[in-house]
C-alpha atoms as a PDB file:
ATOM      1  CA  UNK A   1      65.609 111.008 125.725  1.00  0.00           C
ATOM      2  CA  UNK A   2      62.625 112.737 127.763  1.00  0.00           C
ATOM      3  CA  UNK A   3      60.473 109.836 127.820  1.00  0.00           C
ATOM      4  CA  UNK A   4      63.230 107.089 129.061  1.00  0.00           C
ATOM      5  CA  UNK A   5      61.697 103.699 129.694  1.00  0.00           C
ATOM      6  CA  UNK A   6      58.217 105.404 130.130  1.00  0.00           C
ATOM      7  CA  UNK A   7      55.234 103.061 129.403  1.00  0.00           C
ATOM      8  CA  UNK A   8      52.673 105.098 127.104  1.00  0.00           C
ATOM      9  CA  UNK A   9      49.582 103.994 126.019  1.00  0.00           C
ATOM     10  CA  UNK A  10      47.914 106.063 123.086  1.00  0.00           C
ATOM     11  CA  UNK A  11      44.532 105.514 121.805  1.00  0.00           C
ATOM     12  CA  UNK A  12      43.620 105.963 118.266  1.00  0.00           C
ATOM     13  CA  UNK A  13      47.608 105.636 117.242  1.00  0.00           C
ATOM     14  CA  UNK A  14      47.267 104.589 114.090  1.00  0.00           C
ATOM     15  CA  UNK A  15      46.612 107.412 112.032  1.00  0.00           C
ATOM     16  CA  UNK A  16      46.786 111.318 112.358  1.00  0.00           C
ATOM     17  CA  UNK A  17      47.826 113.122 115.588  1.00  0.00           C
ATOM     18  CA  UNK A  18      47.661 109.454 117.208  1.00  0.00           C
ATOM     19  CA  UNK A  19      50.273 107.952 115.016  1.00  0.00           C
ATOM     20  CA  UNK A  20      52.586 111.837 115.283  1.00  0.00           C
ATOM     21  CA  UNK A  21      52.720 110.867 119.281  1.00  0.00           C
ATOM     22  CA  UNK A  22      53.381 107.219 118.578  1.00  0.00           C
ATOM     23  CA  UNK A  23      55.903 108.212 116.625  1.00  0.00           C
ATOM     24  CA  UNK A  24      57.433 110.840 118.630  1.00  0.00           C
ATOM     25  CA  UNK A  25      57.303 109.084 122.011  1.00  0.00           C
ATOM     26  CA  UNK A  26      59.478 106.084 120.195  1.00  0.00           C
ATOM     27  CA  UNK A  27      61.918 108.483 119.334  1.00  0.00           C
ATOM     28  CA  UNK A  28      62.062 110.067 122.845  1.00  0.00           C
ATOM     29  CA  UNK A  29      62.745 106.454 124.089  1.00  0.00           C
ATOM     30  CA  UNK A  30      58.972 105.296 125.467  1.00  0.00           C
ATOM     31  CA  UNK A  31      57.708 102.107 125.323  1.00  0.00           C
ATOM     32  CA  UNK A  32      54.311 102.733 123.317  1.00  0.00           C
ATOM     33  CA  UNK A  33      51.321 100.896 123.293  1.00  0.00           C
ATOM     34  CA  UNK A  34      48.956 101.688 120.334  1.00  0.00           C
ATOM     35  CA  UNK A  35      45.518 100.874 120.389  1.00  0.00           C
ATOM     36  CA  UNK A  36      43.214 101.443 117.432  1.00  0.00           C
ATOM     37  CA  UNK A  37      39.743 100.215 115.704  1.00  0.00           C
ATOM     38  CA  UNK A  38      41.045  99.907 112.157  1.00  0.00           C
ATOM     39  CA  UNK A  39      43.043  96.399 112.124  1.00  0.00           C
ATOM     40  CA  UNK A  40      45.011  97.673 108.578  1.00  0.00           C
ATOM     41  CA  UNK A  41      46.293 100.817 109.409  1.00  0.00           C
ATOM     42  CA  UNK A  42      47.103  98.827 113.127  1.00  0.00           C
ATOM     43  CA  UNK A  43      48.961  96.197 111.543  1.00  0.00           C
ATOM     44  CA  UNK A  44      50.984  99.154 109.244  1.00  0.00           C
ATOM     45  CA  UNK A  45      51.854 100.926 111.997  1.00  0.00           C
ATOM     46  CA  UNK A  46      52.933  97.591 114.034  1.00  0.00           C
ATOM     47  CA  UNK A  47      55.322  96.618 110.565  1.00  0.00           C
ATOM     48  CA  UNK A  48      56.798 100.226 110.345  1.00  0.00           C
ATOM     49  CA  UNK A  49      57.530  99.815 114.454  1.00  0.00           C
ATOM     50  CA  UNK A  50      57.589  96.280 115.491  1.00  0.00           C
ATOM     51  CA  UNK A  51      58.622  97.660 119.144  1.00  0.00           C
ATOM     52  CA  UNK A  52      55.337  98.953 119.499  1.00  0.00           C
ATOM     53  CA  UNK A  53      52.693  96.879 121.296  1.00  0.00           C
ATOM     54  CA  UNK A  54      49.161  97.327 118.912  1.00  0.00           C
ATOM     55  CA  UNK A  55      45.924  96.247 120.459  1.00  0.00           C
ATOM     56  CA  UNK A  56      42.707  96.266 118.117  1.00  0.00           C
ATOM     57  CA  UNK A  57      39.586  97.214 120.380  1.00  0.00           C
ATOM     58  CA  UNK A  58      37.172 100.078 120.391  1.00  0.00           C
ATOM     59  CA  UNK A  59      37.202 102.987 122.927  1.00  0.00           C
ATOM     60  CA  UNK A  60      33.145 102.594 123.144  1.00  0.00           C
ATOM     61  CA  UNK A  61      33.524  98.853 124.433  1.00  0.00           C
ATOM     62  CA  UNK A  62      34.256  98.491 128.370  1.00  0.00           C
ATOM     63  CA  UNK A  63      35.983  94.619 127.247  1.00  0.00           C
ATOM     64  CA  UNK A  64      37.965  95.783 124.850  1.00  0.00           C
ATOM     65  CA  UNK A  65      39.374  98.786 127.449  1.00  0.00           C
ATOM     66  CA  UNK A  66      40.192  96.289 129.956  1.00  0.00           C
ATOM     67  CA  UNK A  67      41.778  94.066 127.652  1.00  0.00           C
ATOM     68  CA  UNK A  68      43.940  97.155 126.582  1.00  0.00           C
ATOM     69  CA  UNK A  69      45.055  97.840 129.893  1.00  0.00           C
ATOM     70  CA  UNK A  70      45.540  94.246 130.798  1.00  0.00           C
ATOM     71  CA  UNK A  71      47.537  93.306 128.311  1.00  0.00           C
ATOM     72  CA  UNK A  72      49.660  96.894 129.144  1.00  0.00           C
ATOM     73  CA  UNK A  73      50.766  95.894 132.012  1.00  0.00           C
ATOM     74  CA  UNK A  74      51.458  92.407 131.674  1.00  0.00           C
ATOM     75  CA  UNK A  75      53.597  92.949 129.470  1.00  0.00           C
ATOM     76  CA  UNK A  76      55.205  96.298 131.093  1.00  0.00           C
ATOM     77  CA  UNK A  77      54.012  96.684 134.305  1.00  0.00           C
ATOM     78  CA  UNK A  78      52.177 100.201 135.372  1.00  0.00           C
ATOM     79  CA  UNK A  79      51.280 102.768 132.628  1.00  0.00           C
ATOM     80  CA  UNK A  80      53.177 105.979 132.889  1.00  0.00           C
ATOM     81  CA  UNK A  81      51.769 107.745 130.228  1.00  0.00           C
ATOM     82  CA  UNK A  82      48.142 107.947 128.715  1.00  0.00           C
ATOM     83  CA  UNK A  83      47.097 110.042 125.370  1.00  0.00           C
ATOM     84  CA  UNK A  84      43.077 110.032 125.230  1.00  0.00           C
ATOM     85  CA  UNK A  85      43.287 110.707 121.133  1.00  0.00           C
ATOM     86  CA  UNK A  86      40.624 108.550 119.593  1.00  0.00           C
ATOM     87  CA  UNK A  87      37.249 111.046 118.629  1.00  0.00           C
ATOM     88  CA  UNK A  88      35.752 111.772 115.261  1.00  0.00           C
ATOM     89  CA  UNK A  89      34.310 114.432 113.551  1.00  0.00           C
ATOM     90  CA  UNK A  90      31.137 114.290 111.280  1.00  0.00           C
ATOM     91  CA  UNK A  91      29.429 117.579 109.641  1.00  0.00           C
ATOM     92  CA  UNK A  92      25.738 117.304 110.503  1.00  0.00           C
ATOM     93  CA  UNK A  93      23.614 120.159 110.511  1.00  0.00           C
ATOM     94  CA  UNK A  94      21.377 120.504 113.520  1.00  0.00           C
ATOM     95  CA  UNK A  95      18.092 120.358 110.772  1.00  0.00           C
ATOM     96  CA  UNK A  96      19.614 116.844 109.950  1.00  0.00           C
ATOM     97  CA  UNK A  97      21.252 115.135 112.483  1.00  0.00           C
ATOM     98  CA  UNK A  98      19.777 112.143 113.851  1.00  0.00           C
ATOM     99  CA  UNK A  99      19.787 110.630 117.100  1.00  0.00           C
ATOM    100  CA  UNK A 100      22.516 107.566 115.369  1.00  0.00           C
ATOM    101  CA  UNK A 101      24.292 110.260 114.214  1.00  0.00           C
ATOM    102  CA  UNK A 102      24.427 111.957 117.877  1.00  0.00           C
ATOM    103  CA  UNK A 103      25.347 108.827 119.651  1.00  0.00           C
ATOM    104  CA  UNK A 104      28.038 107.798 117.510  1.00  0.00           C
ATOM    105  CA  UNK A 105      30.092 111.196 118.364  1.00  0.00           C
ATOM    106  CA  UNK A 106      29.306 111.360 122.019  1.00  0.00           C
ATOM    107  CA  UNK A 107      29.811 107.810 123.003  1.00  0.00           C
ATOM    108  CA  UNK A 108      33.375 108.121 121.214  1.00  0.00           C
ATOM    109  CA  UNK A 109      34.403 111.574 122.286  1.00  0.00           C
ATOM    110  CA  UNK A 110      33.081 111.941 125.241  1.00  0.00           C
ATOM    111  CA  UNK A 111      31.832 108.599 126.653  1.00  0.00           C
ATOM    112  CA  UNK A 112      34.794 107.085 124.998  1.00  0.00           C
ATOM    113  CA  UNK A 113      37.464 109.355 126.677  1.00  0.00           C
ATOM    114  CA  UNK A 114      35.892 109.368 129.835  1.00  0.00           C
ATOM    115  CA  UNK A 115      35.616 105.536 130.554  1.00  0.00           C
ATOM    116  CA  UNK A 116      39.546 105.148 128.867  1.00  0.00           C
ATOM    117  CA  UNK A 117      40.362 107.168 131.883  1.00  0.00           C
ATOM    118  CA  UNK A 118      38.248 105.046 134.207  1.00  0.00           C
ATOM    119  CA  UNK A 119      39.385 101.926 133.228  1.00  0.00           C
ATOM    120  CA  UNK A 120      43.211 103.111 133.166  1.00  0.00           C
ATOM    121  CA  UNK A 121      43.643 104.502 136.641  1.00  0.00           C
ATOM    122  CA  UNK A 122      44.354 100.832 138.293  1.00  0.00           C
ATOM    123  CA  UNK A 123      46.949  99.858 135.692  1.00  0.00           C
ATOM    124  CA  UNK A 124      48.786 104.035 136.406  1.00  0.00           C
ATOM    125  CA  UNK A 125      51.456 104.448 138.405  1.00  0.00           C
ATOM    126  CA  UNK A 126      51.087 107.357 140.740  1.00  0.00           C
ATOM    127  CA  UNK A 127      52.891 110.473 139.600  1.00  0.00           C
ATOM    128  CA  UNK A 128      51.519 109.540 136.057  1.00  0.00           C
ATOM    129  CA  UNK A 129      50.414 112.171 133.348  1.00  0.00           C
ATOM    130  CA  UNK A 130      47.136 112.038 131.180  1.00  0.00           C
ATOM    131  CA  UNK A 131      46.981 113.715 128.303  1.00  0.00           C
ATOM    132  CA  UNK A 132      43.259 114.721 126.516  1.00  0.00           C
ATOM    133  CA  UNK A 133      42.988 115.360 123.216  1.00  0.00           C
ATOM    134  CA  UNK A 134      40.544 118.312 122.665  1.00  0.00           C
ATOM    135  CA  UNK A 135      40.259 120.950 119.779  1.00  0.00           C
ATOM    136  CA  UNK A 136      39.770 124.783 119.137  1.00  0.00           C
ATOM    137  CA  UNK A 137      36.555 123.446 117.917  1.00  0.00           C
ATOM    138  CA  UNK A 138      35.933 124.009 122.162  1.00  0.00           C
ATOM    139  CA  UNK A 139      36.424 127.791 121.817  1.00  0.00           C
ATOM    140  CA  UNK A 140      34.761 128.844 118.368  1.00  0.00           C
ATOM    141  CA  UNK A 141      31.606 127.611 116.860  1.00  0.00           C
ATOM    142  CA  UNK A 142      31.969 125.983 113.208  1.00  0.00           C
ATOM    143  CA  UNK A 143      29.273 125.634 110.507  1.00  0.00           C
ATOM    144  CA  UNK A 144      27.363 121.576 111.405  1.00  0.00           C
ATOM    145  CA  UNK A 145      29.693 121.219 114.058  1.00  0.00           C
ATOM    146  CA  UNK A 146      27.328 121.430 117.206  1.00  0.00           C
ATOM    147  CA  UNK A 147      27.757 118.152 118.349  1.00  0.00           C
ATOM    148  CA  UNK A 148      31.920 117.891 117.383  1.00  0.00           C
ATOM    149  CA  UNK A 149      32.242 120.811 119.369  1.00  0.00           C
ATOM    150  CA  UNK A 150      29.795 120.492 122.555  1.00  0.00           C
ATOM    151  CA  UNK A 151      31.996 116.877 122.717  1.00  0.00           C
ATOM    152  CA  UNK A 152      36.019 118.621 122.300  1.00  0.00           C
ATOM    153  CA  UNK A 153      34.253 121.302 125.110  1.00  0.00           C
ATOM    154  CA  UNK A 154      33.363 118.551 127.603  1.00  0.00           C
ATOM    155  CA  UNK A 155      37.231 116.776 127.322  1.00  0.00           C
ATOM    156  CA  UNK A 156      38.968 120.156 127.956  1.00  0.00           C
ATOM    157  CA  UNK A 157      36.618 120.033 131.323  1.00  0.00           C
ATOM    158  CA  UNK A 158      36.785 116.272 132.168  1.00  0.00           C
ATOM    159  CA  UNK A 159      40.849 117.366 132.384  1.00  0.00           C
ATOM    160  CA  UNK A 160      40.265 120.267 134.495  1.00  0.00           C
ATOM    161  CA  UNK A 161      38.265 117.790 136.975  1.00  0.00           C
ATOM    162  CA  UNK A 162      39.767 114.646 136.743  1.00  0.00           C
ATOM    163  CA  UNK A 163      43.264 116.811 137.311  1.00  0.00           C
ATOM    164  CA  UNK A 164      41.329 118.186 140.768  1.00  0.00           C
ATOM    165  CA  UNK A 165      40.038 114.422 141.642  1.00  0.00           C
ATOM    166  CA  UNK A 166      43.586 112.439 140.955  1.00  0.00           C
ATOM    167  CA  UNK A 167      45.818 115.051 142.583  1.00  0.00           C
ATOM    168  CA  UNK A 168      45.876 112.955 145.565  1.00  0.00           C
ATOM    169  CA  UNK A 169      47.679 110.620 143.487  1.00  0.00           C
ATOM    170  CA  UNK A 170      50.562 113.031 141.743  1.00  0.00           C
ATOM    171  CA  UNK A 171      48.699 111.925 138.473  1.00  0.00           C
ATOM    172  CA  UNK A 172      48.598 115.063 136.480  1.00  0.00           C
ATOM    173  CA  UNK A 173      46.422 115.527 133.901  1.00  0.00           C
ATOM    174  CA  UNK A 174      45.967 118.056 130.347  1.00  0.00           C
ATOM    175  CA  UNK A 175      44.151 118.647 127.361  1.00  0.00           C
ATOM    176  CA  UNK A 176      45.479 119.649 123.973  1.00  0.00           C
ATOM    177  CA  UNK A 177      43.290 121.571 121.576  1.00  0.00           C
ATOM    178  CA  UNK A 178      44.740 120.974 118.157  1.00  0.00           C
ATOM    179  CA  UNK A 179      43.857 123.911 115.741  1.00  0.00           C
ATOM    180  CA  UNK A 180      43.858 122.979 112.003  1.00  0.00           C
ATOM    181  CA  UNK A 181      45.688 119.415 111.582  1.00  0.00           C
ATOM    182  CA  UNK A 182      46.981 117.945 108.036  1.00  0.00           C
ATOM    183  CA  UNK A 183      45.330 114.355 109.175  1.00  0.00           C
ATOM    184  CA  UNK A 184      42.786 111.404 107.337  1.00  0.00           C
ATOM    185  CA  UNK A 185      39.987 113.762 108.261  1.00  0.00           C
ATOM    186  CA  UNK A 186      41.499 117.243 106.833  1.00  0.00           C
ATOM    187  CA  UNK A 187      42.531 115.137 103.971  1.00  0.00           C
ATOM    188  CA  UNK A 188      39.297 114.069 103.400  1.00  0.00           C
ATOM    189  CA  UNK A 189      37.478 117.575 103.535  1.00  0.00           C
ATOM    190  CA  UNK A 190      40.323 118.556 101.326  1.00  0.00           C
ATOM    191  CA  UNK A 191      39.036 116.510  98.441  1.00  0.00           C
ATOM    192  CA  UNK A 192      35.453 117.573  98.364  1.00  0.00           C
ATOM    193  CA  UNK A 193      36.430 121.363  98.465  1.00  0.00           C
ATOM    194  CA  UNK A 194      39.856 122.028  96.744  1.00  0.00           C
ATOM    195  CA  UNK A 195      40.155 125.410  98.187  1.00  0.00           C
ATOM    196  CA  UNK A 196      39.855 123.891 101.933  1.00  0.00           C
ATOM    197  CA  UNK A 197      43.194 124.044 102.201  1.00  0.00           C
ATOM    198  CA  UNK A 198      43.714 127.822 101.153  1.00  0.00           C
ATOM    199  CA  UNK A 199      40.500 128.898 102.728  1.00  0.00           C
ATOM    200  CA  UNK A 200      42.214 127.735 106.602  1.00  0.00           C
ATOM    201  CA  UNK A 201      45.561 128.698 105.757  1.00  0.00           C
ATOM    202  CA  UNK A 202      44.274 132.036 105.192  1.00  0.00           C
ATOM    203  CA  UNK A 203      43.150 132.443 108.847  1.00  0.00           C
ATOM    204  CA  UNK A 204      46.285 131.169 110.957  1.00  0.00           C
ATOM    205  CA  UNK A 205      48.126 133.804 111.204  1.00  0.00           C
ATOM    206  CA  UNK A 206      51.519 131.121 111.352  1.00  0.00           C
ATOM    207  CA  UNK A 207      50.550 130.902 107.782  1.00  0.00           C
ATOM    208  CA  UNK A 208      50.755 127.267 107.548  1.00  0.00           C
ATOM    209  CA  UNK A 209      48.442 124.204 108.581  1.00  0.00           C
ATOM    210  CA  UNK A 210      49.828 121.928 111.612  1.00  0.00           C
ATOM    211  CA  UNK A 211      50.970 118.660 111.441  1.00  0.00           C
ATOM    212  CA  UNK A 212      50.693 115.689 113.964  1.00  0.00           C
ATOM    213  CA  UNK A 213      54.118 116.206 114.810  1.00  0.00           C
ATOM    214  CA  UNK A 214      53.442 119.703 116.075  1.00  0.00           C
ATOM    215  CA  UNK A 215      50.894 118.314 118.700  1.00  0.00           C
ATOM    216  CA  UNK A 216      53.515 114.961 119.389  1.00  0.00           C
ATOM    217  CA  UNK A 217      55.782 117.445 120.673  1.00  0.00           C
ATOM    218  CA  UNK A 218      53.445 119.145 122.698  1.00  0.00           C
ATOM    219  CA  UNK A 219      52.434 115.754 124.580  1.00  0.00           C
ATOM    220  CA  UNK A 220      56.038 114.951 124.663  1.00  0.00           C
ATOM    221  CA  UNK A 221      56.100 118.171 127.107  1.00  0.00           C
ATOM    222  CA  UNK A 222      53.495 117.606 129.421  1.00  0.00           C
ATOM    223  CA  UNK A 223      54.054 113.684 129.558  1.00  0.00           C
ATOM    224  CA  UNK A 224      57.651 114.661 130.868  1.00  0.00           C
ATOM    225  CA  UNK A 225      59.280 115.104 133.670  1.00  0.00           C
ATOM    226  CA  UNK A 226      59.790 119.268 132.806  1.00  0.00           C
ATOM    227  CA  UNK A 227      56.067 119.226 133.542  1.00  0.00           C
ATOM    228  CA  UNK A 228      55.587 118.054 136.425  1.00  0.00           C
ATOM    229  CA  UNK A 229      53.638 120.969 138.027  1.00  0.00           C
ATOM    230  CA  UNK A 230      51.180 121.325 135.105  1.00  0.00           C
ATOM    231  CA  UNK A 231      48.006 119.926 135.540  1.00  0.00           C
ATOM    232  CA  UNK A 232      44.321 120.918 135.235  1.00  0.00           C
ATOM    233  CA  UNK A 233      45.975 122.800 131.839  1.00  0.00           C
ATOM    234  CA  UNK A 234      44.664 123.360 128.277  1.00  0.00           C
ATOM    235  CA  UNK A 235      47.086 123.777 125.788  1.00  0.00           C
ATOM    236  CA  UNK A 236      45.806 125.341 122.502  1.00  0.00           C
ATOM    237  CA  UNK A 237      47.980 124.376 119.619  1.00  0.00           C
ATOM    238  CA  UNK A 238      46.788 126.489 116.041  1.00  0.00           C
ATOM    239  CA  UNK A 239      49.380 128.628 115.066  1.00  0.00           C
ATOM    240  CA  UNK A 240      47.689 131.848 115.897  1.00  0.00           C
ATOM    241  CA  UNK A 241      43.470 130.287 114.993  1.00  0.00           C
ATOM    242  CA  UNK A 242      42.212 131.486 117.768  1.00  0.00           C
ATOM    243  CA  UNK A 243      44.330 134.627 118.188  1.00  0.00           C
ATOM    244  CA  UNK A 244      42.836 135.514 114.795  1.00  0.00           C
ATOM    245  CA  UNK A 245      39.458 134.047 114.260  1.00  0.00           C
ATOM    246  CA  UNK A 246      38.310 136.244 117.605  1.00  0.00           C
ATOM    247  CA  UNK A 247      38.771 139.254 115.373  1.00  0.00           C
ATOM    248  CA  UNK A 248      35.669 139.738 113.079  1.00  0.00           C
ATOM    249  CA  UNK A 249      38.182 142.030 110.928  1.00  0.00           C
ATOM    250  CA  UNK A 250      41.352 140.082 110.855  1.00  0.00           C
ATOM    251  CA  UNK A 251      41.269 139.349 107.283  1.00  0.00           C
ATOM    252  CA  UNK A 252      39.729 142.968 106.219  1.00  0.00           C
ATOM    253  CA  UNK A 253      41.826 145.227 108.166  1.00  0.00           C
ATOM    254  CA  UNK A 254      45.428 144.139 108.292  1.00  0.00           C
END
């Protein structure tokens, strides 16, 4: 088991990629700590894994942060693992977004990852790893994404700097940048357009769309011990998105 005895704290783990590294890191022998807004999908997650500790607070809210991290390591000592999942995504055109609509993906994304990080680093051990959770959204633009995408951008840099500023510790620190994920959110898209699906299989060249496990073993990687000189990292997980959606004449010339 990679992750022996390891205490890992994962925000947003009750759905999607959050849930995949929950999951995973159980399997790989961690002690997990999940930490999520919605109470249900908490308390399903807690019945499916009654090992797991779940704490119900928002990323956005500095009390409920502290309480996450208290409660951590009272009841396991130091943290050696932290997964910085919880963001959302919302498809507002720059004609119609409003200044609600602005705040509510920055403070979670950004704001939101940044001071989970902040209020972590007492309750880390040293030699810890931090994982970000980013997406290729960072590297390509996307139709009403300006705001999703400005936000993933910033977390792939908060890694590269916080990586430089907790070096003196031996706490490492990464980003992930998921490419196209079967979670609650692609499901959702899914249903409004039927041909979602066929329309982003038809640009990864892998030829299928991720899944959360894909990015759980991914964190499994750099929150091990085989990783211990990575750090400062971004590690782009589409099957081939990026590769491909560079090329203006991927899908005309084969």
């Amino acid at each position: 088991m990679r992750l022996h005895n390891k205490v890992a704290v994962v925000t947003g783990g009750n759905k999607g990629i959050g849930r995949g590294i929950v999951e995973h890191f159980l399997a790989e022998g961690a002690i997990v700590v999940a930490f999520a807004r919605d109470k249900q999908s908490l308390a399903e997650l807690k019945q499916t894994h009654p090992q797991i500790l779940a704490v119900n607070g928002d990323v956005t809210k500095e009390q409920d942060l502290k309480r996450l991290f208290q409660e951590t390591e009272q009841n396991f000592g130091k943290i050696d693992i932290l997964i910085a999942n919880s963001g959302v995504g919302e498809r507002v055109s720059v004609a119609d977004m409003k200044e609600a609509d602005f705040d509510y993906m920055v403070n979670i994304n950004y704001k939101g990852t940044y001071f989970t990080v902040n209020h972590a680093l007492s309750h880390l051990n040293d030699g810890a790893a931090i994982i970000l959770i980013g997406s290729v959204a960072a590297y390509i633009t996307l139709h009403s994404h300006s705001i999703y995408s400005s936000t993933k951008a910033a977390i792939i840099k908060l890694a590269e700097n916080f990586a430089r500023d907790l070096a003196v510790r031996r706490i490492r620190v990464n980003s992930i940048s998921p490419g196209i994920i079967e979670t609650p959110i692609f499901n959702k898209a899914l249903k409004e357009d039927p041909d979602y699906l066929k329309k982003w299989q038809s640009l990864v060249p892998i030829g299928r769309i991720g899944t959360p496990l894909d990015i759980a073993y991914a964190a499994c990687f750099l929150a091990s011990d085989e990783a211990t000189y990575i750090t400062g990292s971004d590690l782009v997980i589409d099957g081939g998105l990026l590769a491909n959606y560079q090329d203006p004449l991927a899908n005309i010339i084969p």
